[in-house]
Protein backbone atom coordinates (compact mmCIF):
# COMPACT_ATOMS: atom_id res chain seq x y z
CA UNK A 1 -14.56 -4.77 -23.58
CA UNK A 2 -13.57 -1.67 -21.68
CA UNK A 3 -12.52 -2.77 -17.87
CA UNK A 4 -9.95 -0.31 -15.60
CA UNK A 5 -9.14 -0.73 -12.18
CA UNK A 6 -11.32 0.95 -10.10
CA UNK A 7 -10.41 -0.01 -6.63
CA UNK A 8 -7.91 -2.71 -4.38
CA UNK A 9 -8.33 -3.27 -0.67
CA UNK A 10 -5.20 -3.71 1.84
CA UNK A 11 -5.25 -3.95 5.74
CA UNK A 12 -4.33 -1.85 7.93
CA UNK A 13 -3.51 -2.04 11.56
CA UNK A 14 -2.75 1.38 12.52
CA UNK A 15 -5.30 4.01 10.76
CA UNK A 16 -3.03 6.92 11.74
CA UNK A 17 0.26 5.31 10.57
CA UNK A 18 -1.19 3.98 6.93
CA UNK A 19 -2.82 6.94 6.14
CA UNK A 20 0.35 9.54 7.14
CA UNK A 21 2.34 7.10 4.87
CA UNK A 22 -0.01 6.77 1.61
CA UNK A 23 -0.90 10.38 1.78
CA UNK A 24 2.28 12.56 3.50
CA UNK A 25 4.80 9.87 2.04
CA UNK A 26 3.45 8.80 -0.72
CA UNK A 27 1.65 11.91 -1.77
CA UNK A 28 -2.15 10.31 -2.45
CA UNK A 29 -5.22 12.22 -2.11
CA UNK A 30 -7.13 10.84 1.02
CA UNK A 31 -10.81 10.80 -0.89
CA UNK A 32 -12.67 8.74 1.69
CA UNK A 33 -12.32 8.38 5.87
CA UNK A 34 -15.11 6.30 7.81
CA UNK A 35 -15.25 4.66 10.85
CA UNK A 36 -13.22 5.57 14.10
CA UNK A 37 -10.37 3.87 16.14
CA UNK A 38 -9.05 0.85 14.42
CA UNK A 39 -11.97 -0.13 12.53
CA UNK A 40 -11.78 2.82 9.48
CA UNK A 41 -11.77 2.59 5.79
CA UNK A 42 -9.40 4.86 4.60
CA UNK A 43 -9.55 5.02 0.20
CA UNK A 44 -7.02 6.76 -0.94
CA UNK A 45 -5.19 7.50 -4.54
CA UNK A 46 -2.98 8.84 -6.80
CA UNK A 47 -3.46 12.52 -7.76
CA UNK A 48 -5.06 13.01 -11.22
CA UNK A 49 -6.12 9.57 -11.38
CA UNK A 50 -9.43 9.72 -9.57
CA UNK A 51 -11.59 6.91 -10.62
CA UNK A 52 -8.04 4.72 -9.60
CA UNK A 53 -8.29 4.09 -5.53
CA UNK A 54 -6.75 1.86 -2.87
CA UNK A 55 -8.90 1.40 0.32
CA UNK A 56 -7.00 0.97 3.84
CA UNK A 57 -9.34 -1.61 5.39
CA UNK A 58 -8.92 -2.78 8.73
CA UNK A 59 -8.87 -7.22 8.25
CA UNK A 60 -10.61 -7.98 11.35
CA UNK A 61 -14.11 -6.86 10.07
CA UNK A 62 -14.68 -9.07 7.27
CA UNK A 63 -17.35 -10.82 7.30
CA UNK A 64 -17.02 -14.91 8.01
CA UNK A 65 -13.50 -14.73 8.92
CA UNK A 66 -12.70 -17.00 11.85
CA UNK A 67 -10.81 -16.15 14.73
CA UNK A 68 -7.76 -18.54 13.53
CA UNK A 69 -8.13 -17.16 10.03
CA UNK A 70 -7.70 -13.80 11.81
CA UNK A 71 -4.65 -14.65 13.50
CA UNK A 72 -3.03 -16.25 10.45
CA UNK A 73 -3.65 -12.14 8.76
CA UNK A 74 -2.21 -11.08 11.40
CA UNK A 75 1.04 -13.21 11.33
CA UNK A 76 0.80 -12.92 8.04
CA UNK A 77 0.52 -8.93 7.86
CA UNK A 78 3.68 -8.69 10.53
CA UNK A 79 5.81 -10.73 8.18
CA UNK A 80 4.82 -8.93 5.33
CA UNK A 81 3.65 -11.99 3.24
CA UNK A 82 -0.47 -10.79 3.52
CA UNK A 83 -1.33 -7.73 1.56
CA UNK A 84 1.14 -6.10 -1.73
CA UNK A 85 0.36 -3.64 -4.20
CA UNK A 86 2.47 -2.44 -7.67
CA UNK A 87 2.74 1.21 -8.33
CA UNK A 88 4.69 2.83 -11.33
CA UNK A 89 6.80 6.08 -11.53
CA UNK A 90 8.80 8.11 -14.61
CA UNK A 91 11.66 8.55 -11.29
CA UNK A 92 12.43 5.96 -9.91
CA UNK A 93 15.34 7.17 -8.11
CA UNK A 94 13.96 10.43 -6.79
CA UNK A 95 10.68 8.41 -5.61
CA UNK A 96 12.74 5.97 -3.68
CA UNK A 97 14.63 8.72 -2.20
CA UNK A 98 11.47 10.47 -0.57
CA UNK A 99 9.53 7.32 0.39
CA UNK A 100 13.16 6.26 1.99
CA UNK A 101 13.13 9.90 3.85
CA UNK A 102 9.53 9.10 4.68
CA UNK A 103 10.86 6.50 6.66
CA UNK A 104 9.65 3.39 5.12
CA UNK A 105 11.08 -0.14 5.66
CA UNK A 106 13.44 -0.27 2.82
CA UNK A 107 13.05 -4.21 1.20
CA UNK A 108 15.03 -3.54 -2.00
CA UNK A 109 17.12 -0.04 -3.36
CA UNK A 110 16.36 0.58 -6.79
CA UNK A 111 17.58 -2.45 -8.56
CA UNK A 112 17.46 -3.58 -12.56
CA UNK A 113 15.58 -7.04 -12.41
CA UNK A 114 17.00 -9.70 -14.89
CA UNK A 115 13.97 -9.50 -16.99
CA UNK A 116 14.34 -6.18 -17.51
CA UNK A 117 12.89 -3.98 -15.54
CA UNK A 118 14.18 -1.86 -13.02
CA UNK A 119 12.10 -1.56 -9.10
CA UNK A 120 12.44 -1.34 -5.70
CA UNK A 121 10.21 -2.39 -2.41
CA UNK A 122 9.07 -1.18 0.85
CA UNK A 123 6.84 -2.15 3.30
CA UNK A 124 4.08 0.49 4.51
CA UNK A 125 3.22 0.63 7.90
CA UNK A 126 1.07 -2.44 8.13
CA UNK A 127 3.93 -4.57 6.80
CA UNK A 128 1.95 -4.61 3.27
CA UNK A 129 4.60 -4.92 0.11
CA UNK A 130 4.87 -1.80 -1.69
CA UNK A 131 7.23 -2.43 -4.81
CA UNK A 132 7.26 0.26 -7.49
CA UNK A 133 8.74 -0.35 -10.53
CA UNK A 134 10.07 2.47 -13.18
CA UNK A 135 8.21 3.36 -16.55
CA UNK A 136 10.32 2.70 -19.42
């Protein structure tokens, strides 16, 4: 069996904000934009890595969601508790330094975990959790 990632969803709540931090701060390729306002669909992903994609999604359209479920996103999304995602980097240190300079919510500075590896986390602009760990 031969299975990849192809794409994860997190929401957004500000279009504009999420996509100057995935693509100006975090350097991604902005492959896909539809929609207008609030309610856009913004995929994005990692340069040479193009079948690999993250789509911006804003939470209020999907479908079934009730308007208390909707609220419990939201206070979810502004804690940061709702949405996370786990990227990987050779650099560590100079990564942290330009997503830092990006002006990210810092969570965590570079730090060796007790199992061994060695990370750090932000939040993006939604409030989603961001950690990025270093490649041995």
């Amino acid at each position: 069996m031969d299975i990849t990632i192809h794409w994860t969803f997190l929401p957004h709540d500000d279009p504009e904000a999420s996509l100057a931090f995935y693509r100006d701060t975090l350097g991604f390729e902005v492959r896909n934009d539809v929609g207008n306002g609030k309610m856009r669909w913004i995929t994005v992903g990692p340069a040479g890595q193009p079948a690999t994609s993250i789509v911006l999604h804003p939470p209020a359209a999907e479908p079934g969601i009730t308007e208390d479920e909707r609220r419990t996103i939201t206070e979810m999304m502004a804690k940061g508790t709702y949405g996370r995602i786990v990227l990987a980097t050779a650099d560590l240190d100079g990564t942290f330094k330009q997503v830092q300079t990006g002006g990210a919510e810092v969570v965590q500075e570079p730090t060796e975990q007790p199992w061994g590896l060695r990370d750090c986390a932000f939040r993006d602009p939604a409030g989603n959790m961001i950690r990025i760990n270093e490649l041995g």
